[in-house]
Protein backbone atom coordinates (compact mmCIF):
# COMPACT_ATOMS: atom_id res chain seq x y z
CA UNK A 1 0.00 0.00 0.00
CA UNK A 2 2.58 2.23 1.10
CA UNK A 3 6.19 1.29 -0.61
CA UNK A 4 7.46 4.10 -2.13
CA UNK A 5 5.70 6.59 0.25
CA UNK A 6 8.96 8.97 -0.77
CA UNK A 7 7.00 9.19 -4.14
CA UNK A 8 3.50 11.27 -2.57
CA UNK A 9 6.22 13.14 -0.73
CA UNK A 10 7.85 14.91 -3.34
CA UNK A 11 5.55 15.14 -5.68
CA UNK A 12 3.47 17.16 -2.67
CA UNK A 13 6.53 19.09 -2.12
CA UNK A 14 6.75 19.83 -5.60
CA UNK A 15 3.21 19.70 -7.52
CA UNK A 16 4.73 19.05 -10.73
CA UNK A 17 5.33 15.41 -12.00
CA UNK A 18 8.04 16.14 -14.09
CA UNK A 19 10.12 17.96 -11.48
CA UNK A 20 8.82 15.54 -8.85
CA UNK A 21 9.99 12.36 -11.56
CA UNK A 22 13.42 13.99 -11.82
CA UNK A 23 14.13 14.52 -7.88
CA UNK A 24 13.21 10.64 -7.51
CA UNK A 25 15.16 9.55 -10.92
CA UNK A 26 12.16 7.52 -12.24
CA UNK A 27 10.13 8.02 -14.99
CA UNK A 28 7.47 10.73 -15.51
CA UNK A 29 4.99 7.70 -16.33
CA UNK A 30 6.24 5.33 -13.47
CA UNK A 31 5.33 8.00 -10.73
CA UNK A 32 1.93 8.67 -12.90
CA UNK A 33 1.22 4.80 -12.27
CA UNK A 34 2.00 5.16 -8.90
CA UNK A 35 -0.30 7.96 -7.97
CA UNK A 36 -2.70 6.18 -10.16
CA UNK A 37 -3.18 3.18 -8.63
CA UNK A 38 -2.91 4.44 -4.87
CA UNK A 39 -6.14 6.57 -5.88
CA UNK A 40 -7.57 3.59 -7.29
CA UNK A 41 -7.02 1.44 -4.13
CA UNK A 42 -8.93 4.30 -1.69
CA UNK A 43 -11.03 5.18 -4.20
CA UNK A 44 -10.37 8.84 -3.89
CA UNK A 45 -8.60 11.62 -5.78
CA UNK A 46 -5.36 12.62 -3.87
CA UNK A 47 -4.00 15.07 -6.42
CA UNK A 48 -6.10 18.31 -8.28
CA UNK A 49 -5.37 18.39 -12.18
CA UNK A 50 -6.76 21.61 -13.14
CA UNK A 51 -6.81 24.31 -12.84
CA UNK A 52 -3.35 24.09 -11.32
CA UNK A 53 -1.98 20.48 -10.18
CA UNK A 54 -2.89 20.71 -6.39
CA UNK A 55 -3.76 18.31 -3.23
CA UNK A 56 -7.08 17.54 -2.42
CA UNK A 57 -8.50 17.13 1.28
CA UNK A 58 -7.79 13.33 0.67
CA UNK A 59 -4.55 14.32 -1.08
CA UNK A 60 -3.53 16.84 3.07
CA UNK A 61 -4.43 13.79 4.76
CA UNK A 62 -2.60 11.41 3.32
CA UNK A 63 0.55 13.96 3.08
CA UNK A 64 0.12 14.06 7.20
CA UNK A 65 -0.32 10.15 7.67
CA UNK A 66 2.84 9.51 5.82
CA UNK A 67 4.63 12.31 7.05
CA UNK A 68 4.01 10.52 10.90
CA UNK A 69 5.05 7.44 8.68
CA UNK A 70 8.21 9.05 7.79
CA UNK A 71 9.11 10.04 11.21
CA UNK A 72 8.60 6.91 12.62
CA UNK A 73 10.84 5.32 10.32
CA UNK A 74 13.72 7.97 11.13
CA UNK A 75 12.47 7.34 15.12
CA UNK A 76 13.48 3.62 14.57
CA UNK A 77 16.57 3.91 12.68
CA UNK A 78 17.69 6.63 15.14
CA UNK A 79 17.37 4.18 18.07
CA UNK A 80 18.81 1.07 16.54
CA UNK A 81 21.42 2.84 15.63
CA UNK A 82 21.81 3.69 19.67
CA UNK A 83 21.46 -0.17 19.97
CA UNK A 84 23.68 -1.30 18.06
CA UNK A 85 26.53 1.60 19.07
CA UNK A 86 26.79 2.82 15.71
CA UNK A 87 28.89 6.37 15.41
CA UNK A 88 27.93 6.99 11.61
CA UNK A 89 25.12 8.83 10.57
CA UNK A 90 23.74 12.35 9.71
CA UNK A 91 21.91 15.16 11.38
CA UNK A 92 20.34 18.17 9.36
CA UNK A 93 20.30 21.05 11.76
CA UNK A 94 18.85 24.68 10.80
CA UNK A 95 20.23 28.29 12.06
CA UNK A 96 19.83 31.65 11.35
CA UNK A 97 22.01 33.27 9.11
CA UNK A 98 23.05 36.30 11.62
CA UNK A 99 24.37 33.26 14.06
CA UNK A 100 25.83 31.08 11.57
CA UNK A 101 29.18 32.54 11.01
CA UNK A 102 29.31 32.90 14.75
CA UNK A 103 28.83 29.09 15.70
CA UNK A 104 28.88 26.81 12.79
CA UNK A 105 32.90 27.06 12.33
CA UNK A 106 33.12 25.90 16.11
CA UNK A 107 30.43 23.17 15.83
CA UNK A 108 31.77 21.81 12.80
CA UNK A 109 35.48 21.26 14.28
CA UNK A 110 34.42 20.25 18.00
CA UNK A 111 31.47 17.82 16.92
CA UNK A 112 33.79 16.45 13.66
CA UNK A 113 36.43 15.86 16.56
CA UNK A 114 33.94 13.69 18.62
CA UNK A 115 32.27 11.76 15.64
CA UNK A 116 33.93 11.84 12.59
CA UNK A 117 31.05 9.53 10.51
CA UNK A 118 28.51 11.53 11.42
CA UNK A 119 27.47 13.91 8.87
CA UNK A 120 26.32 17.52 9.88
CA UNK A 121 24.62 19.23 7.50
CA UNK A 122 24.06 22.80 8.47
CA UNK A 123 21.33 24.86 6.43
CA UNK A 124 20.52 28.24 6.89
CA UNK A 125 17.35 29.26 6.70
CA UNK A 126 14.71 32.23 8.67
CA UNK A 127 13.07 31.01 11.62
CA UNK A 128 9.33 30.24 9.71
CA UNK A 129 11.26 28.24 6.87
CA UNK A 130 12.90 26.01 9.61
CA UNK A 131 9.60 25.21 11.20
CA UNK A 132 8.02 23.95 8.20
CA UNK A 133 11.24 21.96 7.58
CA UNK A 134 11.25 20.58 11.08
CA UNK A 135 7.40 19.51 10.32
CA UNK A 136 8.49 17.95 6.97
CA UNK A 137 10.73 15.82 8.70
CA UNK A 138 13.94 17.29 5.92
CA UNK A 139 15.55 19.17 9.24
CA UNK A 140 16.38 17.70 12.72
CA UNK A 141 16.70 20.29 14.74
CA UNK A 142 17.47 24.07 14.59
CA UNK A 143 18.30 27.22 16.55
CA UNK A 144 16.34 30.47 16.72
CA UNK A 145 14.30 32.99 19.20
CA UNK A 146 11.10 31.72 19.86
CA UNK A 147 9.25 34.66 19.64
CA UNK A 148 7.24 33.16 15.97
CA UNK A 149 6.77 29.82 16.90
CA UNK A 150 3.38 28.81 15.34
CA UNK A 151 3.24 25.11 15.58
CA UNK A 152 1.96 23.33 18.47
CA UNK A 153 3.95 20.01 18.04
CA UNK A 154 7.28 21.76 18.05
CA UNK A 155 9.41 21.58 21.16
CA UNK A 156 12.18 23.78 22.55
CA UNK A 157 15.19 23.78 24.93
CA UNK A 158 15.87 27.32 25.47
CA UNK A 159 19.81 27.92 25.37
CA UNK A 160 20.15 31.63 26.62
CA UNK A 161 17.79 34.01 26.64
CA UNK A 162 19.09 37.55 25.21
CA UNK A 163 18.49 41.10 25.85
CA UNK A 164 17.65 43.44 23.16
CA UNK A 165 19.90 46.65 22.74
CA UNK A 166 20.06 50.10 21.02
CA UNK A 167 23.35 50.63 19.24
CA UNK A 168 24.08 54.38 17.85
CA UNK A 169 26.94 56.16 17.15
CA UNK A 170 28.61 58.62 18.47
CA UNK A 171 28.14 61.11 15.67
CA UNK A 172 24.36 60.12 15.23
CA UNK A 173 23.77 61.15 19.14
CA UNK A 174 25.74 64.40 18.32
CA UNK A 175 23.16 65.52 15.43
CA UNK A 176 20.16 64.60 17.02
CA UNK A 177 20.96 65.07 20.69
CA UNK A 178 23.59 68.49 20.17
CA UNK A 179 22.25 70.26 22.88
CA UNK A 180 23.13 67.32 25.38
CA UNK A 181 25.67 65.79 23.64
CA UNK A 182 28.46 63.81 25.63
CA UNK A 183 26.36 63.87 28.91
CA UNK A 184 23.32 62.26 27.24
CA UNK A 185 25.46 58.87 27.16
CA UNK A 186 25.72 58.73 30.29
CA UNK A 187 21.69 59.19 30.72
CA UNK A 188 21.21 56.36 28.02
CA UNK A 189 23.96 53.67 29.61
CA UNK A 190 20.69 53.93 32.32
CA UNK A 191 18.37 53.06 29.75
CA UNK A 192 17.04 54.68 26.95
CA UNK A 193 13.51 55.98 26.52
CA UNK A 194 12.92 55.29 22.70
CA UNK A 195 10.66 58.09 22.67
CA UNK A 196 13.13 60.05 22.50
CA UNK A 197 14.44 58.52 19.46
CA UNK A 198 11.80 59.19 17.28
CA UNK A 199 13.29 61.26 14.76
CA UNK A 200 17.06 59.50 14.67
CA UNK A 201 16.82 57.33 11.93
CA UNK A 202 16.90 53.36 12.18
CA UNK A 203 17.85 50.39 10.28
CA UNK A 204 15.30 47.61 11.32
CA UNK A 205 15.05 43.67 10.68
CA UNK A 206 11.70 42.40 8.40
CA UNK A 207 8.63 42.38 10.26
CA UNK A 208 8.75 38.17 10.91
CA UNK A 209 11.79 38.10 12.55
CA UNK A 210 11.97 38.02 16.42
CA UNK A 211 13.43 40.80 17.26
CA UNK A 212 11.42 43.14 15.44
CA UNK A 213 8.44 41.14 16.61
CA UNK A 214 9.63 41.95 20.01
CA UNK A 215 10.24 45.75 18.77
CA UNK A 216 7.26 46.22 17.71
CA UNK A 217 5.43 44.72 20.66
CA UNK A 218 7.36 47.36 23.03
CA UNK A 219 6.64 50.28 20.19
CA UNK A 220 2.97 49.14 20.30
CA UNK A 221 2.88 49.73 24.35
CA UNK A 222 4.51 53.13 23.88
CA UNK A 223 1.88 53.99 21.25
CA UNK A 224 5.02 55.52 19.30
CA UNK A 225 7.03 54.36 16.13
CA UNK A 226 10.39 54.73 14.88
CA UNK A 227 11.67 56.66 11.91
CA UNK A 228 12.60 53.00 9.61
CA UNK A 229 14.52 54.00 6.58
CA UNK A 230 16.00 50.33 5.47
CA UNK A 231 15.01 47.08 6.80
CA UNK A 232 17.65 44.09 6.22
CA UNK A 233 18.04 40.59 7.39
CA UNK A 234 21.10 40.31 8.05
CA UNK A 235 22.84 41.68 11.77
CA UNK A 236 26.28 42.70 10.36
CA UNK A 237 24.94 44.83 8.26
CA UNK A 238 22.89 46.59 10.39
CA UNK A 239 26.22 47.44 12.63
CA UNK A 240 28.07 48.25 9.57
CA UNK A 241 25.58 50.74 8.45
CA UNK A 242 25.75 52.13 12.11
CA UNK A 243 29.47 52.28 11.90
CA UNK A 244 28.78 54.68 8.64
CA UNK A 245 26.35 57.01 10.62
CA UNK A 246 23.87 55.79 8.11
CA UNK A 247 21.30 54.91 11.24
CA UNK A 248 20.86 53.89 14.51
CA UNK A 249 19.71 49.97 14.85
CA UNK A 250 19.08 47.31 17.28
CA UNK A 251 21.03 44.42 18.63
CA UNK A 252 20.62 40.85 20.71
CA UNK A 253 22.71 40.11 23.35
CA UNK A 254 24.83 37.18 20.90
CA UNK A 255 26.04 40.16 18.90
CA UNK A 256 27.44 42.30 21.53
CA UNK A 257 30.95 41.47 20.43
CA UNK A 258 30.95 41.91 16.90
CA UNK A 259 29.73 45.56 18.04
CA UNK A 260 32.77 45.68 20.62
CA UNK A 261 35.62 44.39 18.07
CA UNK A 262 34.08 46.60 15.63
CA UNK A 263 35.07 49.25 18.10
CA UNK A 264 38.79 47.73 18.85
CA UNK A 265 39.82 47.92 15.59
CA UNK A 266 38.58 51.25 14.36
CA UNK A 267 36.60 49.98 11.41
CA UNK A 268 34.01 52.43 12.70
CA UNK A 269 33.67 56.55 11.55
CA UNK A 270 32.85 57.20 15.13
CA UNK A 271 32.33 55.11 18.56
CA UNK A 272 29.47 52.82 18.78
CA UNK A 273 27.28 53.08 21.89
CA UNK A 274 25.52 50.07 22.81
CA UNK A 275 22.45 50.80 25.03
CA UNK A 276 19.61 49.14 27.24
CA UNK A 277 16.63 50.07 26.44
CA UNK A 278 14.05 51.63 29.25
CA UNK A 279 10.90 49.51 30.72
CA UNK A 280 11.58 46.84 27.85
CA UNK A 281 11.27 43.48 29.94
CA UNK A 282 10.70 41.49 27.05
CA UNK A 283 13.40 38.85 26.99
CA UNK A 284 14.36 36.84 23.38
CA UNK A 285 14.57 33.50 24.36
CA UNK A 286 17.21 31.23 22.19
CA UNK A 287 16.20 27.69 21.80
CA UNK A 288 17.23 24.49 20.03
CA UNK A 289 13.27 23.62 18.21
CA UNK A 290 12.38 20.14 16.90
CA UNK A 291 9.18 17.93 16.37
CA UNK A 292 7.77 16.92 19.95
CA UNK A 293 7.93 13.56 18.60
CA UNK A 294 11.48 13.13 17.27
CA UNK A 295 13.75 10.80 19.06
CA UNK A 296 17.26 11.41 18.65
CA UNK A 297 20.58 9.10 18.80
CA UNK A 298 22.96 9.98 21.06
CA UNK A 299 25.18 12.01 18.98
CA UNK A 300 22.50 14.19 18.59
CA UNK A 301 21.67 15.04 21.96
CA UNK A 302 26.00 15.51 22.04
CA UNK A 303 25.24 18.19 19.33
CA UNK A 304 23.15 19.98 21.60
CA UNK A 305 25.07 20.13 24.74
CA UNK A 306 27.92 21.64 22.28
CA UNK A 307 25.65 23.92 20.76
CA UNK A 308 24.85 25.21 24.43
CA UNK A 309 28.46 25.09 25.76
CA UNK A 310 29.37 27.37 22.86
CA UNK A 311 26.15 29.76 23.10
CA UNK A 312 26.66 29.73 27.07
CA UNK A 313 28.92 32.54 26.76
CA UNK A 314 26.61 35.29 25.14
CA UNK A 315 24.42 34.99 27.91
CA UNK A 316 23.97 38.49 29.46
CA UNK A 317 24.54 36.38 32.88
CA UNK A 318 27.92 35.95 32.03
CA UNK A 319 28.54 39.33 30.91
């Protein structure tokens, strides 16, 4: 009934049976018999021709039954492979891309050291994207705020959890606070009132990623917003375009010292103030996310105590 389950799979990943043929290497017609004769057996229609090649209501449930199907299957192999002490396999773990360059050099060389037939793969991806890849059962694991977490059979270990900062430089605070300007930093190390900032010009993050979710949330209390001239994904940039006195942005606590050694080795115009940020209690919490279901080998649950030794020291704890 259910050999080649990988078949529905794909083809639901990729509606198309050519492109779904090619991913499988079969033929165009073997994977039409096959989707053929599995409607025939239920004696329902799984797939939508027209107007657009589509799943049906029969077509979702059967994509969930074998997706279970699928995870069982990785379940079992996981834990024989505990059984019978085997150090080979491969784990597919997700990050962020404004962490990757951060951890992924150390994880690769310390968990390559302690299993060197296991095969991370590392893919990075936003936070939404990962969840759905979690669910599809093509990623094991991954690491991100869990500020967007919108499915209910995802667990998370939370790793640190990070405060959110205001980082400005000094020549930004001297046009748009001149008539204060040095003694205002010394107001701000307190805590900054970002009312106060609503005419300095920011670079923010897209709207679905956590820390503007988190922003926004805190902008939304104040009944205020912020002057946003450029939003961009990616953290470095955002400091980079600070360093320029393009804008003023905002910062989690994991990024705090690409901000400092930005400052040690005068790749900066002028000085770059990092901030807390007045009455904002909202805290981003950090976690390693996977399918409530999942069981993992051993190595895997290695992975994530190295993952946590190495993220251990950005937590504002330890600063």
């Amino acid at each position: 009934m259910l050999n080649n389950y990988m078949y529905f799979l794909v083809l639901s990943e990729e509606l198309n049976i050519s492109n779904a043929a090619k991913r499988l290497f079969i033929s165009h017609q073997c994977l039409s018999k096959y989707i053929k004769v599995l409607e025939e057996k239920y004696g329902v229609s799984f797939f939508e021709r027209k107007p657009k090649f589509s799943l049906t209501p029969a077509g979702k449930i059967m994509l969930e039954t074998l997706r279970q199907i699928e995870l069982a299957e990785q379940n079992l192999e996981n834990q024989l492979t505990d059984i019978k002490e085997s150090k080979s396999g491969t784990i597919n773990f997700g990050i962020t891309e404004g962490r990757y360059s951060m951890l992924v050099p150390k994880l690769l060389k310390e968990f390559q050291d302690l299993y060197p037939k296991v095969k991370l793969n590392i893919q990075c991806a936003t936070s939404l994207k990962m969840q759905e890849m979690v669910l599809d059962n093509s990623l094991d694991l991954f690491l991100s705020g869990t500020s967007n977490i919108i499915a209910h059979n995802l667990k998370y270990e939370i790793v640190i959890n990070e405060q959110m900062y205001v980082v400005i430089s000094d020549n930004l605070l001297k046009q748009y606070f001149p008539h204060n300007y040095p003694e205002c930093k010394e107001t701000f190390a307190k805590g900054v009132d970002l009312r106060l900032f609503q005419e300095v010009p920011f670079v923010l993050n897209k709207k679905n990623f956590n820390s503007r979710i988190l922003l926004d949330r805190h902008l939304s209390e104040l009944g205020i917003s912020l002057n946003c001239i450029n939003e961009f994904t990616q953290p470095d940039i955002h400091y980079l375009l600070c360093a320029e006195d393009y804008a003023a942005s905002f910062c989690f606590t994991m990024y705090l010292s690409g901000i400092n050694k930005l400052n040690q080795f005068n790749n900066t115009n002028s000085h770059l103030n990092v901030f807390p940020i007045t009455n904002f209690t909202a805290e981003n919490p950090l976690a390693l996310i996977y399918n409530k279901n999942k069981k993992f080998p051993s190595y895997t649950h290695d992975l994530k105590k190295i993952i946590k030794k190495h993220c251990n020291p950005y937590s504002p704890t330890t600063k």
